[in-house]
N, C-alpha and C. Protein backbone atom coordinates (compact mmCIF):
# COMPACT_ATOMS: atom_id res chain seq x y z
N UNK A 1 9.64 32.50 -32.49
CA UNK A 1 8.48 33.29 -32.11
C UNK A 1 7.27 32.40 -31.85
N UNK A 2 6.99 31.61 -33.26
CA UNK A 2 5.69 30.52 -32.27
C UNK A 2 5.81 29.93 -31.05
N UNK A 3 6.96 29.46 -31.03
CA UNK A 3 7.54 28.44 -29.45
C UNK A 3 7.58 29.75 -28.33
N UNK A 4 7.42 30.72 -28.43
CA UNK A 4 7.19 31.64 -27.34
C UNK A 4 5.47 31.74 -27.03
N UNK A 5 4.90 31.83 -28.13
CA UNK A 5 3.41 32.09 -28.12
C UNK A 5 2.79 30.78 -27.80
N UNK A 6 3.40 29.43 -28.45
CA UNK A 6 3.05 27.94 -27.72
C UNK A 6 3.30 27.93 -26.35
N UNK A 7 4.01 28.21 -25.82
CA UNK A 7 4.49 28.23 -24.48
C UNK A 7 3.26 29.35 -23.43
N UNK A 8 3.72 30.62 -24.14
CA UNK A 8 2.31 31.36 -23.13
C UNK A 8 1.05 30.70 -23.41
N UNK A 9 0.92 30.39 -24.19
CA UNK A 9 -0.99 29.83 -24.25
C UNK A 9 -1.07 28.62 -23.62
N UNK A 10 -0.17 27.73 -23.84
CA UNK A 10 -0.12 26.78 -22.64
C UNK A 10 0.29 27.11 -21.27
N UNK A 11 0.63 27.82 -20.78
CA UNK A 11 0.89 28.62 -19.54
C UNK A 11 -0.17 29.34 -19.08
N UNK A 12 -1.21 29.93 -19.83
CA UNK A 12 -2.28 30.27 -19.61
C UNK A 12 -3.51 29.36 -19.49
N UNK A 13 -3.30 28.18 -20.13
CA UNK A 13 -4.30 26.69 -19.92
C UNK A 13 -4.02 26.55 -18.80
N UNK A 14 -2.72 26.05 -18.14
CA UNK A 14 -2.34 25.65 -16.97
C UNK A 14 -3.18 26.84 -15.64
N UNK A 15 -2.65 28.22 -16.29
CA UNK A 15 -3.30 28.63 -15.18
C UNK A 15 -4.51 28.83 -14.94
N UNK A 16 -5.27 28.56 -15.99
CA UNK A 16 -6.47 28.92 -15.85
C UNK A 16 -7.77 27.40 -15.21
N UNK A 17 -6.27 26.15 -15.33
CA UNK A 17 -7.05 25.04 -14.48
C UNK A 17 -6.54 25.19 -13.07
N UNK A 18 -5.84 25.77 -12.70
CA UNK A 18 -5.22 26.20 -11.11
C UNK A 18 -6.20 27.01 -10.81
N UNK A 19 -6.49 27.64 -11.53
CA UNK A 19 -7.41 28.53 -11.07
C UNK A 19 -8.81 28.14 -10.57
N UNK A 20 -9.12 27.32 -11.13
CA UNK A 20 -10.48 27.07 -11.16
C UNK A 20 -10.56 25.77 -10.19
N UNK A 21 -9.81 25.01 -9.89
CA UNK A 21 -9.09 23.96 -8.89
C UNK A 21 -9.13 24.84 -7.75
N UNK A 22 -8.74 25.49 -7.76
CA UNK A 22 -8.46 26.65 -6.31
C UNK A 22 -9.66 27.17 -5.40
N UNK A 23 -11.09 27.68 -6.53
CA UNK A 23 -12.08 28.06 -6.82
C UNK A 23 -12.97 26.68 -6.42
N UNK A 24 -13.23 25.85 -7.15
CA UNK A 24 -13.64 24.36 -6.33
C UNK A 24 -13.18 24.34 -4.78
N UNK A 25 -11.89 24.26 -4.69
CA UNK A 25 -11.30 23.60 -3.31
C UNK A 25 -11.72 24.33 -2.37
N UNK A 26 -11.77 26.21 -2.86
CA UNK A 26 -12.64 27.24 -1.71
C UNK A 26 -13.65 27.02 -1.11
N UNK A 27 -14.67 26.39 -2.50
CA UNK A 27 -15.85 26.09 -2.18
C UNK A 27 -16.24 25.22 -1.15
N UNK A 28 -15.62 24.25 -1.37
CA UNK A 28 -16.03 22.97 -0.49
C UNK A 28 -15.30 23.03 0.79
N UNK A 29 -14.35 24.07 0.91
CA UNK A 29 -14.08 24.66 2.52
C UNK A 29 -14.81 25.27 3.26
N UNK A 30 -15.49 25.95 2.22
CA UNK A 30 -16.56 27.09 2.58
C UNK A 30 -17.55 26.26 3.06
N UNK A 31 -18.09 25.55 2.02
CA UNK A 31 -19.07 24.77 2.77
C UNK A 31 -18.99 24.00 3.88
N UNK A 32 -18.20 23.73 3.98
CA UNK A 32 -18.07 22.73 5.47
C UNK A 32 -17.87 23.99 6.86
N UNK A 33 -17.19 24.43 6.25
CA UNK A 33 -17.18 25.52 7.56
C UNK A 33 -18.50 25.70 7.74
N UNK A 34 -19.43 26.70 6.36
CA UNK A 34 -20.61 27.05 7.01
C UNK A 34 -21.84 25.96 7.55
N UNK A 35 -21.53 24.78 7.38
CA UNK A 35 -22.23 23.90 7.41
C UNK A 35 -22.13 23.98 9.21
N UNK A 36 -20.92 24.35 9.77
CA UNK A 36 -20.56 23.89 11.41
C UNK A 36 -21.62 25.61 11.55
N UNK A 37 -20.92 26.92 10.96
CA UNK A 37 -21.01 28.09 11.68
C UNK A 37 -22.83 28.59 11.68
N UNK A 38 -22.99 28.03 10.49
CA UNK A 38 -24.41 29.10 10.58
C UNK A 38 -25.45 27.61 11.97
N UNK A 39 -25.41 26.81 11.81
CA UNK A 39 -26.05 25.59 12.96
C UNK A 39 -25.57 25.66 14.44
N UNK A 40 -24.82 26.51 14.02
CA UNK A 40 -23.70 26.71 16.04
C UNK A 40 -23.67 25.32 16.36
N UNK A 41 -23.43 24.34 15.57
CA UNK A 41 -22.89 22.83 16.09
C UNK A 41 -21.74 22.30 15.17
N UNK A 42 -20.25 22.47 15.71
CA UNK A 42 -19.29 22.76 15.36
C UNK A 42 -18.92 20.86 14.83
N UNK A 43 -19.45 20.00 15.00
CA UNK A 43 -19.05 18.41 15.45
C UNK A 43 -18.87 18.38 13.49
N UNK A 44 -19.73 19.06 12.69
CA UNK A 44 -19.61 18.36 11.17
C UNK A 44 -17.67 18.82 10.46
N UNK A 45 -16.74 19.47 11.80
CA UNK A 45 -15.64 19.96 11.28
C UNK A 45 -14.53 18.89 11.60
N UNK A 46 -14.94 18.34 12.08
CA UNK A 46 -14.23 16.68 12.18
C UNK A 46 -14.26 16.80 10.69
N UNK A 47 -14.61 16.43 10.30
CA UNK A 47 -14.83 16.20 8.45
C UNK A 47 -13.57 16.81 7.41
N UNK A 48 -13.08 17.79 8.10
CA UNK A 48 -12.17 18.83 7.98
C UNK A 48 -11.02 18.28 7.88
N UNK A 49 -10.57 17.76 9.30
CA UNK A 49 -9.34 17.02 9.10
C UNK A 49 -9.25 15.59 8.68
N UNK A 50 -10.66 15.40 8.05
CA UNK A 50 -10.19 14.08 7.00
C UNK A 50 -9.44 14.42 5.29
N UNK A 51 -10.20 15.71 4.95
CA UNK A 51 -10.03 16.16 4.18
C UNK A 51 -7.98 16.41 4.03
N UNK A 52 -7.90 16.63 4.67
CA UNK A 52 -6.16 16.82 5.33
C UNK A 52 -5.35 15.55 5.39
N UNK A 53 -5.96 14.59 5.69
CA UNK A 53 -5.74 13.63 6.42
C UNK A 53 -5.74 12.25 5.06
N UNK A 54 -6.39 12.51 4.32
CA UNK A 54 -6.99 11.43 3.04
C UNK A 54 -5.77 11.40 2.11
N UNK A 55 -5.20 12.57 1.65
CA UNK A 55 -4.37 12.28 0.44
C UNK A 55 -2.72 11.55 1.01
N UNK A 56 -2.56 11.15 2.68
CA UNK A 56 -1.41 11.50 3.07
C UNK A 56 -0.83 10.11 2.94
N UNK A 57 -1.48 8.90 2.91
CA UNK A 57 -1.08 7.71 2.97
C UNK A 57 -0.67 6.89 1.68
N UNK A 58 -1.58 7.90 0.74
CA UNK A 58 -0.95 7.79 -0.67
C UNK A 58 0.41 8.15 -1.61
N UNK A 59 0.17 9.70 -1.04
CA UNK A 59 1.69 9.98 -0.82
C UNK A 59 3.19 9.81 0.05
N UNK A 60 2.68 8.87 1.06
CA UNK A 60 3.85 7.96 1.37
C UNK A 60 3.93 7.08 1.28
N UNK A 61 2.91 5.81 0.89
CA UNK A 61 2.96 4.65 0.39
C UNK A 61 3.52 5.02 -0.95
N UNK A 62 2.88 5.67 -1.83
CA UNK A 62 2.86 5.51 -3.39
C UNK A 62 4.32 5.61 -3.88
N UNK A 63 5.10 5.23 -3.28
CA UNK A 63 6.58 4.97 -3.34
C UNK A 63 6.90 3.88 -3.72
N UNK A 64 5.82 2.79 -3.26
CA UNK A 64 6.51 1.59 -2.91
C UNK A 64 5.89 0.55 -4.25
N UNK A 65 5.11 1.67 -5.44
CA UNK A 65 4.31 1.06 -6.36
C UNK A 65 5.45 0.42 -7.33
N UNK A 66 5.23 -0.70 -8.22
CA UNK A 66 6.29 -1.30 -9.64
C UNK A 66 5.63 -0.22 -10.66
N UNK A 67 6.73 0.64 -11.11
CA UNK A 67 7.20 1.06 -12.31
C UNK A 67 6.41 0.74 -13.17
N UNK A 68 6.26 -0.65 -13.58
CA UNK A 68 5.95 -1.42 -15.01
C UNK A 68 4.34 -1.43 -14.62
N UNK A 69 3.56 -0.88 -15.97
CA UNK A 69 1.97 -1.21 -15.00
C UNK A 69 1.27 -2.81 -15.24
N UNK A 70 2.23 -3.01 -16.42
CA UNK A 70 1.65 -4.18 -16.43
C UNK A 70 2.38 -5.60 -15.80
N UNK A 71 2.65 -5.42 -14.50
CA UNK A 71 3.61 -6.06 -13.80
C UNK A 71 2.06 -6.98 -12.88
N UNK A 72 2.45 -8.31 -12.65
CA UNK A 72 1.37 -9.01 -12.05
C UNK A 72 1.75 -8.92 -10.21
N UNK A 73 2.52 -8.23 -10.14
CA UNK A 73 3.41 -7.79 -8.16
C UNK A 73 2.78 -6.48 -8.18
N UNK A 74 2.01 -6.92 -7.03
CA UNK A 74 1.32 -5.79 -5.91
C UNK A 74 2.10 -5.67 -5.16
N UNK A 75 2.64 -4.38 -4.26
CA UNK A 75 3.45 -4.17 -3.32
C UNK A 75 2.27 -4.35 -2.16
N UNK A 76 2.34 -4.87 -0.98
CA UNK A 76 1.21 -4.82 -0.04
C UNK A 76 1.45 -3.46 0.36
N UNK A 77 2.46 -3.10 0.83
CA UNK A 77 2.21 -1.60 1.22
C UNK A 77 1.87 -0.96 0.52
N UNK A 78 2.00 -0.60 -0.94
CA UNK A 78 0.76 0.42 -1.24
C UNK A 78 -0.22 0.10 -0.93
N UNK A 79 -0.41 -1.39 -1.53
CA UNK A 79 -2.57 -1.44 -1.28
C UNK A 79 -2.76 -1.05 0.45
N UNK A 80 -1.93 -1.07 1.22
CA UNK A 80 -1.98 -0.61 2.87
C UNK A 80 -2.27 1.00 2.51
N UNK A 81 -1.74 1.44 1.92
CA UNK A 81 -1.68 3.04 1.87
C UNK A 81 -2.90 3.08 0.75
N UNK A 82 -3.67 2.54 -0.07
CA UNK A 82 -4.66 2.49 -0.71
C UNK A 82 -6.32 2.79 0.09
N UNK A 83 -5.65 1.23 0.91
CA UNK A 83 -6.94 1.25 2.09
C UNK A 83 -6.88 2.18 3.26
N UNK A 84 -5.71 2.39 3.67
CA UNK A 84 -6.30 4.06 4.68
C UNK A 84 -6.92 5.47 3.87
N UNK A 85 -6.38 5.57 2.54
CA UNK A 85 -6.98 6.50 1.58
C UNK A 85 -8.31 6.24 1.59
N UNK A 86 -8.84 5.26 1.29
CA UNK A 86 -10.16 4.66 1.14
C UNK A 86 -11.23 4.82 2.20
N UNK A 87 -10.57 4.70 3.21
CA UNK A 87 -11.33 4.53 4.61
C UNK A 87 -11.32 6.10 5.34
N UNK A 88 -10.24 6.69 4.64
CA UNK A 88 -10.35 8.55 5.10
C UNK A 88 -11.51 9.04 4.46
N UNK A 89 -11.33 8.50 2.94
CA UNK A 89 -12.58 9.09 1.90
C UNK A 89 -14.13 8.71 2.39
N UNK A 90 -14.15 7.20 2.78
CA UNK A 90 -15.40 7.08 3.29
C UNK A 90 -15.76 7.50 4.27
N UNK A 91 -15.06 7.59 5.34
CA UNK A 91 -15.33 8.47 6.59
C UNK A 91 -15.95 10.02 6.42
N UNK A 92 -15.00 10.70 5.65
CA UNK A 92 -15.66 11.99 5.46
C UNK A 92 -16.74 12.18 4.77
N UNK A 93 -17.37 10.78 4.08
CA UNK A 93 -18.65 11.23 3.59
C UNK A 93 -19.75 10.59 4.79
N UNK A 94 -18.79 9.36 5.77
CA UNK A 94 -20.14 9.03 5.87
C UNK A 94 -20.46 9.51 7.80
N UNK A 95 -19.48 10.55 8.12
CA UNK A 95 -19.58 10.78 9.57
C UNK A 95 -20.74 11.98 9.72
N UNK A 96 -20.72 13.05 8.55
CA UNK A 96 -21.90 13.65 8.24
C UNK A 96 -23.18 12.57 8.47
N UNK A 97 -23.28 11.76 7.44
CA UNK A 97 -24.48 11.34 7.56
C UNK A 97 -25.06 10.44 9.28
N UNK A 98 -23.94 10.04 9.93
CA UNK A 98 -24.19 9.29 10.68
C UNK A 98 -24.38 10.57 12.19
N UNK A 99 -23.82 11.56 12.23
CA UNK A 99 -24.17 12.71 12.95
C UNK A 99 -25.54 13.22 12.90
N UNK A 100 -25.84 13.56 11.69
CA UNK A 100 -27.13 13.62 11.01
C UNK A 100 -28.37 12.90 11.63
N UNK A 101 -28.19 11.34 11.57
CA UNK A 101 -28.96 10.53 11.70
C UNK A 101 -29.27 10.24 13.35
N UNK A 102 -28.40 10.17 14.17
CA UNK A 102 -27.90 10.93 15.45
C UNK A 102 -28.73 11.68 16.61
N UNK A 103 -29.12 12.68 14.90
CA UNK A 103 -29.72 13.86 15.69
C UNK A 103 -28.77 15.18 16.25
N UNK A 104 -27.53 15.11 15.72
CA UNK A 104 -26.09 15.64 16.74
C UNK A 104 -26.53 16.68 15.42
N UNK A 105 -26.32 16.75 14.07
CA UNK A 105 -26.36 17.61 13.43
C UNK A 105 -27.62 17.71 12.41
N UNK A 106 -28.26 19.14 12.19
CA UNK A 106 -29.25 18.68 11.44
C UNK A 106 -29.06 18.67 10.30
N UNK A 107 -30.01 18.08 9.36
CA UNK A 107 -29.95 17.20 7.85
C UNK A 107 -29.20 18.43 6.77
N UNK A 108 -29.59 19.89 6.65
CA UNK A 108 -28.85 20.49 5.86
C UNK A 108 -27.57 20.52 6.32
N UNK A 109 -27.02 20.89 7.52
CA UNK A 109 -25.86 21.04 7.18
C UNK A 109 -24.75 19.51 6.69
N UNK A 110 -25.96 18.39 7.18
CA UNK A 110 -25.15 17.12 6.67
C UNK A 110 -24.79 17.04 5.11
N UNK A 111 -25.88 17.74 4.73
CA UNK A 111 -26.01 18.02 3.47
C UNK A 111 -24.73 18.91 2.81
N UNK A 112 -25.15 19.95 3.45
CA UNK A 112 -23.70 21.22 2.66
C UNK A 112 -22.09 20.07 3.34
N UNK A 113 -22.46 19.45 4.30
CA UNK A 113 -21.02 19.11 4.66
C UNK A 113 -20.69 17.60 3.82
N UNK A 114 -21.45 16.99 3.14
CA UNK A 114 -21.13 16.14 1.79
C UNK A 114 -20.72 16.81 0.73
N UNK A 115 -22.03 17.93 0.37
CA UNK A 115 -21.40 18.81 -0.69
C UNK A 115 -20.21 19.34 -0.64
N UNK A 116 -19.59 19.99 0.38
CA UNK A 116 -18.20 20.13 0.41
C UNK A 116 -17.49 19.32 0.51
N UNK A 117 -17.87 17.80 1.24
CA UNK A 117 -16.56 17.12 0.60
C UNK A 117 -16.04 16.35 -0.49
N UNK A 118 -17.87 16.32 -1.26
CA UNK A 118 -17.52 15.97 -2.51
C UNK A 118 -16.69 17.04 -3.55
N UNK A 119 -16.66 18.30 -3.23
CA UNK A 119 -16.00 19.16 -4.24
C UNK A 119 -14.30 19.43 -4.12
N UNK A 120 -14.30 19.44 -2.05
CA UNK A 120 -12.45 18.98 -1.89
C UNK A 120 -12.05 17.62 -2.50
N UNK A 121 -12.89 16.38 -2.57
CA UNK A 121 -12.16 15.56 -2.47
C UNK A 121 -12.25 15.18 -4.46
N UNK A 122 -12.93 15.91 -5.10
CA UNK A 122 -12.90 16.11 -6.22
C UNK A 122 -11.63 16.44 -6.65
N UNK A 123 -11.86 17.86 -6.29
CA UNK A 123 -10.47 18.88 -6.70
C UNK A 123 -9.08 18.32 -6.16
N UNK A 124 -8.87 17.28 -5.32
CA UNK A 124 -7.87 16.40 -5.06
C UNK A 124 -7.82 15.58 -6.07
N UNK A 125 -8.80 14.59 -6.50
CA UNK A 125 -8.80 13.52 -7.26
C UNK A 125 -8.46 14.28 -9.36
N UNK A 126 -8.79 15.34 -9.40
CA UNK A 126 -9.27 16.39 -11.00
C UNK A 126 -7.04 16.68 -10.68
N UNK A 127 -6.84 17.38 -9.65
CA UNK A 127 -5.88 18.03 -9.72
C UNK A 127 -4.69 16.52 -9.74
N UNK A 128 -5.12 15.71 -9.14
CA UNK A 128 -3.77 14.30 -9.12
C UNK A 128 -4.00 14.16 -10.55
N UNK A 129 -4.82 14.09 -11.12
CA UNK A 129 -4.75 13.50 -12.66
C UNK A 129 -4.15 14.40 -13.55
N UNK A 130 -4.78 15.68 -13.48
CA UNK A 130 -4.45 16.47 -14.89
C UNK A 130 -3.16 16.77 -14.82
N UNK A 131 -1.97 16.48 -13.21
CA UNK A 131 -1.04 17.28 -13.67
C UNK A 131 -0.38 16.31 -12.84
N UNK A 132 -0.58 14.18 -13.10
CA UNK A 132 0.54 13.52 -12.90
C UNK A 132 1.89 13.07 -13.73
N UNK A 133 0.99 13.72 -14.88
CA UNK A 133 2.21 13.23 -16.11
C UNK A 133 2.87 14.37 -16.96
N UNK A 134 2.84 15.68 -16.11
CA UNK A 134 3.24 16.74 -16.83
C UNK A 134 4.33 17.54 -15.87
N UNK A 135 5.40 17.45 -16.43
CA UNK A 135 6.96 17.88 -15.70
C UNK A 135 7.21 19.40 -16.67
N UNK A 136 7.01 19.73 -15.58
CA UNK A 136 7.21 21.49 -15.91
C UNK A 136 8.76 21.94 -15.07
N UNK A 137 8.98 23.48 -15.44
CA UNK A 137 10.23 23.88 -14.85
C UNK A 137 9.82 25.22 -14.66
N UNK A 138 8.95 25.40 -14.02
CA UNK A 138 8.19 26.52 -13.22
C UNK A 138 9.30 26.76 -12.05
């Protein structure tokens, strides 16, 4: 009987960080969208498909990482799949600002369109952690 009630209350932790992960990730969609819709200058949605585009080189490099962490062998291809991660992430913060600066988009929506990608690329970075070392049978 406890191992039933351990199990739902941890099932209910879990869902209640999905939940709220989900709730973040809305947000910062939301914002970027409205950042293009309410300005009728659609150019800050580039930003969009970085967001898409950022976690993907990690998850096909991150194959090629050693097992052992305390191993002194770097695989170059991950750190290859490190640095396109890197360079997606900086892009989407910094094509806002450079649109912005431009004159192509004005300063709030550069604004809401950081704020949203700091909260997707959050809820990417919150959600890889809390649930890389936990093997469920959902």
């Amino acid at each position: 009987m406890a191992a039933g009630v351990r199990s739902e209350a941890h099932f209910r932790y879990l869902f209640c960080r999905i939940v709220a992960l989900s709730v973040c990730l809305a947000a910062g969609f939301l914002l970027s969208i409205l950042s293009c819709a309410l300005y009728g200058n659609w150019w800050p949605l580039i930003v969009v498909f970085t967001y898409a585009l950022a976690p993907l080189p990690n998850a096909v490099f991150g194959g090629y990482v050693s097992s052992d962490p305390l191993a002194d062998v770097s695989s170059s291809v991950a750190d290859f799949g490190r640095f396109l991660t890197s360079m997606l992430v900086v892009s989407g913060f910094a094509l806002p600002v450079v649109l912005a600066h431009s004159g192509i988009i004005t300063s709030t929506a550069m604004v809401m369109s950081v704020v949203g990608g700091v909260l997707v690329y959050g809820t990417i970075v919150v959600y890889s952690t809390l649930f890389r070392s936990q093997q469920h049978d959902f």
